[in-house]
PDB file of N, CA and C in Angstrom:
ATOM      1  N   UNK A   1    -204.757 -90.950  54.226  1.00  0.00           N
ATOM      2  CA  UNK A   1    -204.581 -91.599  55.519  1.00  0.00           C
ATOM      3  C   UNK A   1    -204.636 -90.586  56.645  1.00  0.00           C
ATOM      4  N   UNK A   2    -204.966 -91.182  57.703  1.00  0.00           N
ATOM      5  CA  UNK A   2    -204.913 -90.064  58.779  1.00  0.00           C
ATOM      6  C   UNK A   2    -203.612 -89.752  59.375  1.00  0.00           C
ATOM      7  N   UNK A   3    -202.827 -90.609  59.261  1.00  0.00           N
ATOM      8  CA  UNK A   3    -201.531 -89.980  59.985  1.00  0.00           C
ATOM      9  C   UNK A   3    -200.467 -89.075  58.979  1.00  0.00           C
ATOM     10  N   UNK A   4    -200.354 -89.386  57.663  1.00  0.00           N
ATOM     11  CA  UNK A   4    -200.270 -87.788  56.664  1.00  0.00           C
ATOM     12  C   UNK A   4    -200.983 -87.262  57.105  1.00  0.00           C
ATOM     13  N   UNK A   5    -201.796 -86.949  57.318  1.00  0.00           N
ATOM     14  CA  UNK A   5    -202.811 -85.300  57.866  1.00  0.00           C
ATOM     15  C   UNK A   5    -202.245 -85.144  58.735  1.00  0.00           C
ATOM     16  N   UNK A   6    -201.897 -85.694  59.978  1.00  0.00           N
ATOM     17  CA  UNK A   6    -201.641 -85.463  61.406  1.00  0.00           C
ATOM     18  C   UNK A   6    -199.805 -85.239  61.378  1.00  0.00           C
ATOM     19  N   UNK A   7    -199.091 -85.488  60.262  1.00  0.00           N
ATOM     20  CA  UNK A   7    -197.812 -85.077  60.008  1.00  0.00           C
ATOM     21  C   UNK A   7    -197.588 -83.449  59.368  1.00  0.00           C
ATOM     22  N   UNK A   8    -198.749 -83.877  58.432  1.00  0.00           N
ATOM     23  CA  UNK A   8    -198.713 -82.128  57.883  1.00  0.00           C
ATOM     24  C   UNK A   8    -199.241 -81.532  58.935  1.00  0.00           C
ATOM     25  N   UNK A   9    -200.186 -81.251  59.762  1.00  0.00           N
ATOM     26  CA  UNK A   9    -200.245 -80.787  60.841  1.00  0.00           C
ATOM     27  C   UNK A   9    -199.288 -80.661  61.853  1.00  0.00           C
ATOM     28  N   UNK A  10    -198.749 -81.477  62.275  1.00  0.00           N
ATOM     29  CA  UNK A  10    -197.359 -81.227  62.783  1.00  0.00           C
ATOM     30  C   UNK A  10    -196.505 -80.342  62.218  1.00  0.00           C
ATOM     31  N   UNK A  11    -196.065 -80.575  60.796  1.00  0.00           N
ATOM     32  CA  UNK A  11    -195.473 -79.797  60.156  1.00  0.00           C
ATOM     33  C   UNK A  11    -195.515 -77.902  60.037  1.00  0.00           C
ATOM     34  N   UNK A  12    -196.993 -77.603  60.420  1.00  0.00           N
ATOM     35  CA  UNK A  12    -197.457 -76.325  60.229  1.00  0.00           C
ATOM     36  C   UNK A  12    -196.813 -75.775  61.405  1.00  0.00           C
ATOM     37  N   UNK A  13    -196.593 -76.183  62.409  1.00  0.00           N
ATOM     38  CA  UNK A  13    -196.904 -75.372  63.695  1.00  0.00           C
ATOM     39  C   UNK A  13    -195.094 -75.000  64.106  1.00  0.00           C
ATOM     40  N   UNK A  14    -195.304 -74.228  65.089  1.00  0.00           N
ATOM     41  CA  UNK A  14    -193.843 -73.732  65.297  1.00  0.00           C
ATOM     42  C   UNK A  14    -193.330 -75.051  66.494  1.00  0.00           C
ATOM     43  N   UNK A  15    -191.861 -74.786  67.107  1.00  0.00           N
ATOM     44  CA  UNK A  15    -190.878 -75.490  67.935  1.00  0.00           C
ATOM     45  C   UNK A  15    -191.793 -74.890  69.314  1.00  0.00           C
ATOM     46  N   UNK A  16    -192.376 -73.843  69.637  1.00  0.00           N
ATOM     47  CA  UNK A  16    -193.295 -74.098  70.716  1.00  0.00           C
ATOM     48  C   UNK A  16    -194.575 -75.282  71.175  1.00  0.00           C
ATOM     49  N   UNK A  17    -195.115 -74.800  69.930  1.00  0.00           N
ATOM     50  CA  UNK A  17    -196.683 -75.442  69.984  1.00  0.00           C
ATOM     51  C   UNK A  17    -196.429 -77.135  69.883  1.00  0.00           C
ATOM     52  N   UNK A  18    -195.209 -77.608  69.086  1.00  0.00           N
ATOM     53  CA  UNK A  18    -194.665 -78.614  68.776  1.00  0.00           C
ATOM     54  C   UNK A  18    -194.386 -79.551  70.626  1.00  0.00           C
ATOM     55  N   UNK A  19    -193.141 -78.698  71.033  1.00  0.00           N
ATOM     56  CA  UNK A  19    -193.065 -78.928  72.866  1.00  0.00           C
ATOM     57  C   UNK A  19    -194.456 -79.036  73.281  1.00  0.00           C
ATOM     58  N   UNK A  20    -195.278 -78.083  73.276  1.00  0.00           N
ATOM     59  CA  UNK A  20    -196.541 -78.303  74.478  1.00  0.00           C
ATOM     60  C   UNK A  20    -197.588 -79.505  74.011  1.00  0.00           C
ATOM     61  N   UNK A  21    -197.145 -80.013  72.721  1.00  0.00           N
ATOM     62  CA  UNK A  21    -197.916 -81.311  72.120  1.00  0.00           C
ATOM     63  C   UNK A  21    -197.103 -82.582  73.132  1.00  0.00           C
ATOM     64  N   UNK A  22    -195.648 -82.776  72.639  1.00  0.00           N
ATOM     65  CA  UNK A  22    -194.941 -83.490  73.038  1.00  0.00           C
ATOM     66  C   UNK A  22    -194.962 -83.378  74.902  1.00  0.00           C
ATOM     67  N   UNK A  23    -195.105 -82.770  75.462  1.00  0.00           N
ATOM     68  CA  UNK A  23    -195.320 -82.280  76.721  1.00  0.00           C
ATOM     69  C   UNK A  23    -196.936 -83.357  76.923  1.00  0.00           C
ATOM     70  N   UNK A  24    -197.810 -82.839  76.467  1.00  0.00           N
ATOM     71  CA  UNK A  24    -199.160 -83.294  76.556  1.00  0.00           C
ATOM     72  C   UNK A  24    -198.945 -84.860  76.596  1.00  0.00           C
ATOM     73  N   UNK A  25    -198.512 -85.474  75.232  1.00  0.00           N
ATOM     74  CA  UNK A  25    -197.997 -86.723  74.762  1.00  0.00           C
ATOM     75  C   UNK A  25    -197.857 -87.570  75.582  1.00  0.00           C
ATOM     76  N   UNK A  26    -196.878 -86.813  76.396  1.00  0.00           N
ATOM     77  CA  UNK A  26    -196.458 -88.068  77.401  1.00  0.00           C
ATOM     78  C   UNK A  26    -196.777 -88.140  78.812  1.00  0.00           C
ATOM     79  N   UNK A  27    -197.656 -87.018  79.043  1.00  0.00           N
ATOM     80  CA  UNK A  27    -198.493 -87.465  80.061  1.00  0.00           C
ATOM     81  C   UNK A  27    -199.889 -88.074  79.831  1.00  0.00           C
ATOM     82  N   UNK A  28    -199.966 -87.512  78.806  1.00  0.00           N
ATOM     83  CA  UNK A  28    -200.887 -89.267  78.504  1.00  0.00           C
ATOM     84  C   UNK A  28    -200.446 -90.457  78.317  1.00  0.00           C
ATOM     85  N   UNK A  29    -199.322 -90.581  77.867  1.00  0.00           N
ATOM     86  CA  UNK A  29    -198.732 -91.861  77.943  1.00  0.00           C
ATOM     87  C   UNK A  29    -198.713 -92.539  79.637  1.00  0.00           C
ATOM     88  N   UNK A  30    -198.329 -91.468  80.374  1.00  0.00           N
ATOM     89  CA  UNK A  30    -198.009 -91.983  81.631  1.00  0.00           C
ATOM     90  C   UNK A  30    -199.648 -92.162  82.442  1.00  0.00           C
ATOM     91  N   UNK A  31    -200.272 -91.693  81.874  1.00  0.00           N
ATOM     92  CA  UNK A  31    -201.730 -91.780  82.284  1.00  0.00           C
ATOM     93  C   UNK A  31    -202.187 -93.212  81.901  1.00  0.00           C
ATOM     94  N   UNK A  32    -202.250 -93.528  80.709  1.00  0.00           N
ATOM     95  CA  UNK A  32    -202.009 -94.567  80.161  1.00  0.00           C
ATOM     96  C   UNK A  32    -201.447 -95.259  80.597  1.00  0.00           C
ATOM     97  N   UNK A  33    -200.507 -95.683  80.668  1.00  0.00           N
ATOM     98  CA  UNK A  33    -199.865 -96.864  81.434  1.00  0.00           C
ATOM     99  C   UNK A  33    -199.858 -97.066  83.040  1.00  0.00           C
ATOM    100  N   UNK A  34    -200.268 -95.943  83.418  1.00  0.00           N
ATOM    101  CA  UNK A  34    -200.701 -96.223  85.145  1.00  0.00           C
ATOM    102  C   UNK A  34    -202.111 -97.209  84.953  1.00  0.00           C
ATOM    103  N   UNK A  35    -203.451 -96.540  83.926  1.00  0.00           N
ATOM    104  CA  UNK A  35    -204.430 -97.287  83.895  1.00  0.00           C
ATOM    105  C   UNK A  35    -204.330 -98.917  83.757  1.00  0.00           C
ATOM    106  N   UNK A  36    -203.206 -99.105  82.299  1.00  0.00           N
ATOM    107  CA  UNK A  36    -202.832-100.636  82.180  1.00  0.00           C
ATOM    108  C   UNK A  36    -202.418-101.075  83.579  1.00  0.00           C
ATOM    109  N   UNK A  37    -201.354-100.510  84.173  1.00  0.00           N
ATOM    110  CA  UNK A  37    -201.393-101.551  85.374  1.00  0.00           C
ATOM    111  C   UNK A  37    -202.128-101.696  86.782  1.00  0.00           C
ATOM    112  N   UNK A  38    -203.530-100.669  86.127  1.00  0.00           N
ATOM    113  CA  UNK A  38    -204.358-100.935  87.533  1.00  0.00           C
ATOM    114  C   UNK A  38    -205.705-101.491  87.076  1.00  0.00           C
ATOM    115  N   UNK A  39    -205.543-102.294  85.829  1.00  0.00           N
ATOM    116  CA  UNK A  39    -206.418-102.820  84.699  1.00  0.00           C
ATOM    117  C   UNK A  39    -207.694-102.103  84.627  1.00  0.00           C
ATOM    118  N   UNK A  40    -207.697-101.050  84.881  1.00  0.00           N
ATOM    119  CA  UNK A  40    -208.818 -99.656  84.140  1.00  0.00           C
ATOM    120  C   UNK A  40    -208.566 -99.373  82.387  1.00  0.00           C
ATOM    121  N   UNK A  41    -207.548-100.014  82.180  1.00  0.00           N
ATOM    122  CA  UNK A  41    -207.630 -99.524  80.659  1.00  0.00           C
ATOM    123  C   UNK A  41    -208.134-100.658  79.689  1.00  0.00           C
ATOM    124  N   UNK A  42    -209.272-100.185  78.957  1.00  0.00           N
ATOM    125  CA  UNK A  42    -209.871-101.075  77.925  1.00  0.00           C
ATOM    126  C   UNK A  42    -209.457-100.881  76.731  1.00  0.00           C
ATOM    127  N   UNK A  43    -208.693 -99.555  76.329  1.00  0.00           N
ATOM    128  CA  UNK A  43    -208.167-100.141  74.656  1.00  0.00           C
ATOM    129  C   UNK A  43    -206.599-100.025  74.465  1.00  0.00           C
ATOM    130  N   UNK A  44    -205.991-101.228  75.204  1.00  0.00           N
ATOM    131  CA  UNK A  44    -204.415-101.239  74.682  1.00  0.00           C
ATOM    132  C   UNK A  44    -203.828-100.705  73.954  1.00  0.00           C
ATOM    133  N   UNK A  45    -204.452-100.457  72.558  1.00  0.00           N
ATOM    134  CA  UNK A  45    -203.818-100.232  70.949  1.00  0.00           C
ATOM    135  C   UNK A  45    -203.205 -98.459  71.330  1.00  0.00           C
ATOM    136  N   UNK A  46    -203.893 -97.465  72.521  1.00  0.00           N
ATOM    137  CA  UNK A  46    -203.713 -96.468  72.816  1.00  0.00           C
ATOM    138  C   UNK A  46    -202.465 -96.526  72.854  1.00  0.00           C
ATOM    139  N   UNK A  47    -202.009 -97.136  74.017  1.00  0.00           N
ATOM    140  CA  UNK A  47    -200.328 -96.843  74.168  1.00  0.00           C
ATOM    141  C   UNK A  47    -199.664 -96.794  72.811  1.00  0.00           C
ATOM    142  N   UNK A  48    -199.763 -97.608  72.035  1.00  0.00           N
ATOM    143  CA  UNK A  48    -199.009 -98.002  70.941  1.00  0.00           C
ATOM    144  C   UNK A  48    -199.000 -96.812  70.215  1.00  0.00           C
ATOM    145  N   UNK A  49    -200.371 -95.963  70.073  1.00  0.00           N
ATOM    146  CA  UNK A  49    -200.269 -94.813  69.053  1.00  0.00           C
ATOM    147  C   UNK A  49    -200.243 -93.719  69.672  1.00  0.00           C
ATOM    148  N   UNK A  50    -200.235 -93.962  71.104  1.00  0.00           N
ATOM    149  CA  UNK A  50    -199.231 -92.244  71.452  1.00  0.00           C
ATOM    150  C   UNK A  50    -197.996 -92.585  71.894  1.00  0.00           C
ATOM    151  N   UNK A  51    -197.475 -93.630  71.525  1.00  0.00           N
ATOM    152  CA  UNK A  51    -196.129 -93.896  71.484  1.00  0.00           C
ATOM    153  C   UNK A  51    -195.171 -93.528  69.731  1.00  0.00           C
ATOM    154  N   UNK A  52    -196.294 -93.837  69.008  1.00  0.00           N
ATOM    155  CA  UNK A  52    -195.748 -93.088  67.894  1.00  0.00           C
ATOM    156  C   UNK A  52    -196.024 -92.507  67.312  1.00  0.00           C
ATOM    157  N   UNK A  53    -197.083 -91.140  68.120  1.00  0.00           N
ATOM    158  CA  UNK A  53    -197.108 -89.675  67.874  1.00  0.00           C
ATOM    159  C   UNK A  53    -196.335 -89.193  68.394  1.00  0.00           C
ATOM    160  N   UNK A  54    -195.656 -89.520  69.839  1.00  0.00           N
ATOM    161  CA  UNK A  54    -194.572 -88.833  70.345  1.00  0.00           C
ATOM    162  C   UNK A  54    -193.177 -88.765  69.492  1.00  0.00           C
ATOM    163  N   UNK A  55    -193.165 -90.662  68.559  1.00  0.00           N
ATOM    164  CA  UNK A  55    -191.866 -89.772  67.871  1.00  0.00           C
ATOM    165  C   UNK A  55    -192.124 -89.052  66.818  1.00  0.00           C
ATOM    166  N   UNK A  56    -193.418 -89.165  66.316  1.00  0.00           N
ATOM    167  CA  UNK A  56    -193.785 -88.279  65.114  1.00  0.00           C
ATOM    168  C   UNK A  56    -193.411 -86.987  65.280  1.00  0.00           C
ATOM    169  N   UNK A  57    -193.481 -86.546  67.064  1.00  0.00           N
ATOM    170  CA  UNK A  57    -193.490 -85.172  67.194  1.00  0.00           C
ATOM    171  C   UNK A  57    -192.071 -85.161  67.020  1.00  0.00           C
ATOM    172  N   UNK A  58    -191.403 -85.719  68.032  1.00  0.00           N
ATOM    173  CA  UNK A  58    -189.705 -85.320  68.128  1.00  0.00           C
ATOM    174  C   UNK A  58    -189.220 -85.252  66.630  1.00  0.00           C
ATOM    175  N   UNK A  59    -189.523 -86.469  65.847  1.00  0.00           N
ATOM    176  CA  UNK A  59    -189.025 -86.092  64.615  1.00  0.00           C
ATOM    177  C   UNK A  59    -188.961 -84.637  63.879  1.00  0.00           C
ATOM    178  N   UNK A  60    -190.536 -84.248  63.735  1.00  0.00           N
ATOM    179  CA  UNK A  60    -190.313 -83.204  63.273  1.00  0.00           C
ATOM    180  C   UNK A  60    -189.662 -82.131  63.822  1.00  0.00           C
ATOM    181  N   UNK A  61    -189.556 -81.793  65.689  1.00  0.00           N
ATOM    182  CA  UNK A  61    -189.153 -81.304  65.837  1.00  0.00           C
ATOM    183  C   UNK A  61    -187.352 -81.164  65.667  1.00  0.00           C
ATOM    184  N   UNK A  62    -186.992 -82.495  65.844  1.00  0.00           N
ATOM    185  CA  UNK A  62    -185.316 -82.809  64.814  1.00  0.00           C
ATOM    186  C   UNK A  62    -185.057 -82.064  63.464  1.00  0.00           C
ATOM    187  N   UNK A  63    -186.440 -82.476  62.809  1.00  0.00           N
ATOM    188  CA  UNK A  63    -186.070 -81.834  61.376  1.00  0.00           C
ATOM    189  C   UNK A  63    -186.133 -80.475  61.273  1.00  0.00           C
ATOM    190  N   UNK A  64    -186.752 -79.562  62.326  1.00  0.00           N
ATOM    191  CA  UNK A  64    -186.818 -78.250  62.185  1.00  0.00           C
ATOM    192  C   UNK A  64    -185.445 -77.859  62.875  1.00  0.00           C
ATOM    193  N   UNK A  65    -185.166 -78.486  63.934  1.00  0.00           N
ATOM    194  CA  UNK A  65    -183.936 -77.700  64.506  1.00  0.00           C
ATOM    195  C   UNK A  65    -182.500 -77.975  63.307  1.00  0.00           C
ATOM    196  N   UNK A  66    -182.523 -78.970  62.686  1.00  0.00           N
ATOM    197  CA  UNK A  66    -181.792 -78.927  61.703  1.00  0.00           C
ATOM    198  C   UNK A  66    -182.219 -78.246  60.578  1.00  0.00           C
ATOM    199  N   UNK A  67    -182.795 -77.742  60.483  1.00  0.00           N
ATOM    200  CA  UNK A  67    -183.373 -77.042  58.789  1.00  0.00           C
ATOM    201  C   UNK A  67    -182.655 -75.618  59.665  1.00  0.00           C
ATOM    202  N   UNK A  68    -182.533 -75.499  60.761  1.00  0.00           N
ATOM    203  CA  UNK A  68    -182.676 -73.934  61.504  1.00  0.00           C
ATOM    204  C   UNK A  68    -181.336 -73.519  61.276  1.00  0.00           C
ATOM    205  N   UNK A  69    -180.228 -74.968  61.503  1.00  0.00           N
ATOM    206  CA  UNK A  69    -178.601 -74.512  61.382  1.00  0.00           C
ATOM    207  C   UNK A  69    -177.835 -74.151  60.095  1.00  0.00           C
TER     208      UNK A  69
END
């Protein structure tokens, strides 16, 4: 599946590179949802899946700061 790949990928990278994803994330999200409400956006399903890459990211980044203590 593609989102195991895109978890183990997550998984590889450090608590930096992890932030500047999650950083990225959600200004596309907010990019995204400015387009929905100025009806420029043609594929809805977007929001939905950088809505849950963002927690994909936080998660892992949860699980690393706890693996750290």
């Amino acid at each position: 599946m593609k989102t195991s790949k895109y978890v183990e990928d997550l998984k590889t990278k450090t608590a930096t590179e992890l932030n500047e994803l999650l950083v990225a994330a959600k200004k596309e999200l907010f990019n995204l949802r400015f387009q929905n409400a100025t009806n420029q956006l043609d594929n809805t399903g977007r929001i939905k899946e950088v809505r849950k890459n963002i927690a994909r990211i936080q998660t892992i980044i949860t699980e690393k700061a706890n693996a750290a203590e």
